[in-house]
N, C-alpha and C. Protein backbone atom coordinates (compact mmCIF):
# COMPACT_ATOMS: atom_id res chain seq x y z
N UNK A 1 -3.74 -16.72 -4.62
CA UNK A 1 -4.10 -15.83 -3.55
C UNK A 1 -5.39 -16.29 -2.88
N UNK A 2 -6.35 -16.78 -3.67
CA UNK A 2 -7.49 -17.52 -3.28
C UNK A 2 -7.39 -18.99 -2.06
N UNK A 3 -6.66 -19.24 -2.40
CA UNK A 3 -6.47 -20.53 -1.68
C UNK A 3 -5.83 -20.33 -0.75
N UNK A 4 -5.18 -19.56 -0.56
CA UNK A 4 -4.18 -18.88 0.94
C UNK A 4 -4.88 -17.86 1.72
N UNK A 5 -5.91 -17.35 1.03
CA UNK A 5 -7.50 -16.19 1.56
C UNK A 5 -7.98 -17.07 2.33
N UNK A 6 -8.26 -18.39 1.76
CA UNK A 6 -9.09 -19.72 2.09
C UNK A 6 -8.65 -20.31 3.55
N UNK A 7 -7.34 -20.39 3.59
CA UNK A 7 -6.55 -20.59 4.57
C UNK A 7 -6.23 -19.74 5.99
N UNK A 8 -6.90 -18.48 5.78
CA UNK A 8 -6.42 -17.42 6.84
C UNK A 8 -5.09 -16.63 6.76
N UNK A 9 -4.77 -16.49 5.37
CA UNK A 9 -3.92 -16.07 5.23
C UNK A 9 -4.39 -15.02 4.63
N UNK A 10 -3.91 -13.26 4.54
CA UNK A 10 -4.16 -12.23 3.80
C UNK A 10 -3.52 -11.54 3.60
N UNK A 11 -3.48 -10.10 2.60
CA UNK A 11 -2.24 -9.01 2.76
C UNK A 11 -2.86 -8.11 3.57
N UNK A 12 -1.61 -7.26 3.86
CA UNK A 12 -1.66 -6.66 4.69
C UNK A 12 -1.69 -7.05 6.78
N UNK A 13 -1.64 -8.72 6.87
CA UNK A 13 -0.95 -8.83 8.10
C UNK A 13 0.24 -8.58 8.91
N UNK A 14 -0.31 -8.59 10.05
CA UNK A 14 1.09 -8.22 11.05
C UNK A 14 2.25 -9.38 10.72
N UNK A 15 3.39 -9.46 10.63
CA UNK A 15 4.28 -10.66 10.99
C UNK A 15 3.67 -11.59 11.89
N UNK A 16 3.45 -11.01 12.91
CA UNK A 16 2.77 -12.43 13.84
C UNK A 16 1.91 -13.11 13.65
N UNK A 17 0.64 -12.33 12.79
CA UNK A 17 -0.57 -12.80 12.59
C UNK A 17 0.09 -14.33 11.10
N UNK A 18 0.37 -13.56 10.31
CA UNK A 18 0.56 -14.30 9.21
C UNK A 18 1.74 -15.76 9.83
N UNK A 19 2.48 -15.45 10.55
CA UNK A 19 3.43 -16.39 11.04
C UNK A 19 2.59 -17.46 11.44
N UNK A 20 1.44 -16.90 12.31
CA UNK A 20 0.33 -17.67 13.53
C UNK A 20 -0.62 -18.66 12.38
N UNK A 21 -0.69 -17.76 11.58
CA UNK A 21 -1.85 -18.39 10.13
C UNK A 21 -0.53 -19.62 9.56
N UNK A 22 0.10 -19.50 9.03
CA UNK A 22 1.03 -20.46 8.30
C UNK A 22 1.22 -21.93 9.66
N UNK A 23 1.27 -21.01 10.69
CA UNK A 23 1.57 -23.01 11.41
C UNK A 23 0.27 -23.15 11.66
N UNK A 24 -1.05 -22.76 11.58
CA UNK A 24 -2.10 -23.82 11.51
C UNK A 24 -3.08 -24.22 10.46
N UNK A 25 -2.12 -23.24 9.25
CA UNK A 25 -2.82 -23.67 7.82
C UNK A 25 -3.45 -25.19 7.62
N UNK A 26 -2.29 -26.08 7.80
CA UNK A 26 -2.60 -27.78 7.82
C UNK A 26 -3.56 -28.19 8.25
N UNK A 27 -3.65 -27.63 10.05
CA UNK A 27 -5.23 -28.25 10.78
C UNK A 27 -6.59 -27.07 9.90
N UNK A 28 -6.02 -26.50 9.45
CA UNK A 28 -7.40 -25.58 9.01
C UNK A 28 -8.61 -26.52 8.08
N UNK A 29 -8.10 -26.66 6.90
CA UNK A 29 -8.75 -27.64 5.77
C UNK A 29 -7.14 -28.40 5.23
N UNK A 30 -6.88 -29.94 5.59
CA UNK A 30 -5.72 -30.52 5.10
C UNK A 30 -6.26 -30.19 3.39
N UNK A 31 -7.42 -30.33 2.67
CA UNK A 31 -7.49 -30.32 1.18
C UNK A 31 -7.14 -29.34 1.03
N UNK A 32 -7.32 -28.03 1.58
CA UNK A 32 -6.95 -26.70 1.08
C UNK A 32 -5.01 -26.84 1.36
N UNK A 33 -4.55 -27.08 2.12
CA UNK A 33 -3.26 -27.21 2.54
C UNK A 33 -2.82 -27.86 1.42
N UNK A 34 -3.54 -29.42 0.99
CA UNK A 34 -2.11 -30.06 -0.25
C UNK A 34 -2.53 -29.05 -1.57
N UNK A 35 -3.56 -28.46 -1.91
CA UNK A 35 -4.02 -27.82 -3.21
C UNK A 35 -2.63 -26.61 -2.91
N UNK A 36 -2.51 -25.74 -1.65
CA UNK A 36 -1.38 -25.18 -1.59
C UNK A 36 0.37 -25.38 -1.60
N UNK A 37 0.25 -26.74 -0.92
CA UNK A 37 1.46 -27.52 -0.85
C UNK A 37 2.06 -27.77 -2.86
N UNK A 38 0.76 -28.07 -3.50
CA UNK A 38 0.81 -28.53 -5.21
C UNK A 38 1.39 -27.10 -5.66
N UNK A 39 0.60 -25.94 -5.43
CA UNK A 39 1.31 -24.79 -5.74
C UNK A 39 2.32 -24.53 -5.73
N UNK A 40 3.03 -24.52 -4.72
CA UNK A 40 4.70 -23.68 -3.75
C UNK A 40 5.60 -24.79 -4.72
N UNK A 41 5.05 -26.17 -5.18
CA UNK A 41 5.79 -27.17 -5.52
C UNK A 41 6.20 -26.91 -7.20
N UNK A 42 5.12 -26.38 -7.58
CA UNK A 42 5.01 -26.52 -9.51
C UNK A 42 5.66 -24.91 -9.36
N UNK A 43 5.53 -24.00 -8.59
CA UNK A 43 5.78 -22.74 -8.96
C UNK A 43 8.00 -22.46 -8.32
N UNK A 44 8.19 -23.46 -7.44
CA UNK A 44 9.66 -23.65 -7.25
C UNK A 44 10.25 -24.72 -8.43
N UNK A 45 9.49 -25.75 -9.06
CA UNK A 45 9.92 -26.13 -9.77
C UNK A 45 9.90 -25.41 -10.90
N UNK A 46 9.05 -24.40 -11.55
CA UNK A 46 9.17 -23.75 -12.70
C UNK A 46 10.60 -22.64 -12.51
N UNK A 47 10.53 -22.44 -11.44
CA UNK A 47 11.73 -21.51 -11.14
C UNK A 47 12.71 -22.12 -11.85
N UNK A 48 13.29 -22.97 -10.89
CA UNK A 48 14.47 -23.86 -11.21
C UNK A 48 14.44 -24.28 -12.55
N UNK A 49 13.59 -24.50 -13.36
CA UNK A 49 13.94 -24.86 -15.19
C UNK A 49 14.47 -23.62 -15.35
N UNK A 50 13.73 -22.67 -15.15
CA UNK A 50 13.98 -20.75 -15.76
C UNK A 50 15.76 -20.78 -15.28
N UNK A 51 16.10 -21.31 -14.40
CA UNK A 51 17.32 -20.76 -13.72
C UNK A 51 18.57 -22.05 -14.30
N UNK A 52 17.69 -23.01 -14.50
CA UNK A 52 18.62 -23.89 -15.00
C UNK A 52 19.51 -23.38 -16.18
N UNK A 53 21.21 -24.30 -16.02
CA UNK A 53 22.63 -24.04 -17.04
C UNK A 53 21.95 -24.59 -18.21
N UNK A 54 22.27 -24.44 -19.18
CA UNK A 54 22.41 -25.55 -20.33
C UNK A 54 23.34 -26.42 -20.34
N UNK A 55 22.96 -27.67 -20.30
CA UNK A 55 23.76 -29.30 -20.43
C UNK A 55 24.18 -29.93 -21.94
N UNK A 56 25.08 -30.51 -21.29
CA UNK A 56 25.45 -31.45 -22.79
C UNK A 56 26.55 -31.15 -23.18
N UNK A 57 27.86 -31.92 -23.54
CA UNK A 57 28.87 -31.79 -24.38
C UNK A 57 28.89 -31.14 -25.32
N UNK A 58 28.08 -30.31 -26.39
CA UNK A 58 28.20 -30.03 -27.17
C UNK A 58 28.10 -28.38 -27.26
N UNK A 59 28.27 -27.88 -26.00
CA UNK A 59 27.85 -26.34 -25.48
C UNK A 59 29.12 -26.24 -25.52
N UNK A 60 29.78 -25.40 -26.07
CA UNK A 60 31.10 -24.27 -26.05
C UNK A 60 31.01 -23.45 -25.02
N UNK A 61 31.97 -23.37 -24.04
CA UNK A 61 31.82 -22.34 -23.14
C UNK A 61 31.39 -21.06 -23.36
N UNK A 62 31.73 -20.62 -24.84
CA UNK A 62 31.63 -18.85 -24.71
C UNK A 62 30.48 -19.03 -25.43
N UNK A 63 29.33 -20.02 -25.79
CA UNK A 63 27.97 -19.87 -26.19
C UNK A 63 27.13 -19.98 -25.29
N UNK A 64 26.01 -18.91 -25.98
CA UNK A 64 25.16 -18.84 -25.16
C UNK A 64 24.11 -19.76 -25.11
């Protein structure tokens, strides 16, 4: 939340405002932008393990 505060981003904005903040996050501080870009990246990838099937030949369909 700090780093997106940092950015001009906050709660409680209008749609427009926050829309207006997100396309010039980049020109704001590019360091603050990839420290955010690293975020959205590790926190969609943690998703996707959580959501991931279990693999491997050796899984029986009706196990969990």
């Amino acid at each position: 939340m700090a780093t997106v505060a940092d950015l001009g981003v906050e709660a409680g904005m209008s749609e427009a405002d926050f829309l207006a903040a997100m396309a010039r996050h980049k020109s704001v501080d590019p360091g603050q932008a990839a420290v955010l870009s690293a975020i959205k990246s590790t926190v969609k990838g943690g998703i996707g393990k959580l959501r991931e099937r279990p693999q491997g030949i050796k899984r029986k369909f009706d196990e969990p």
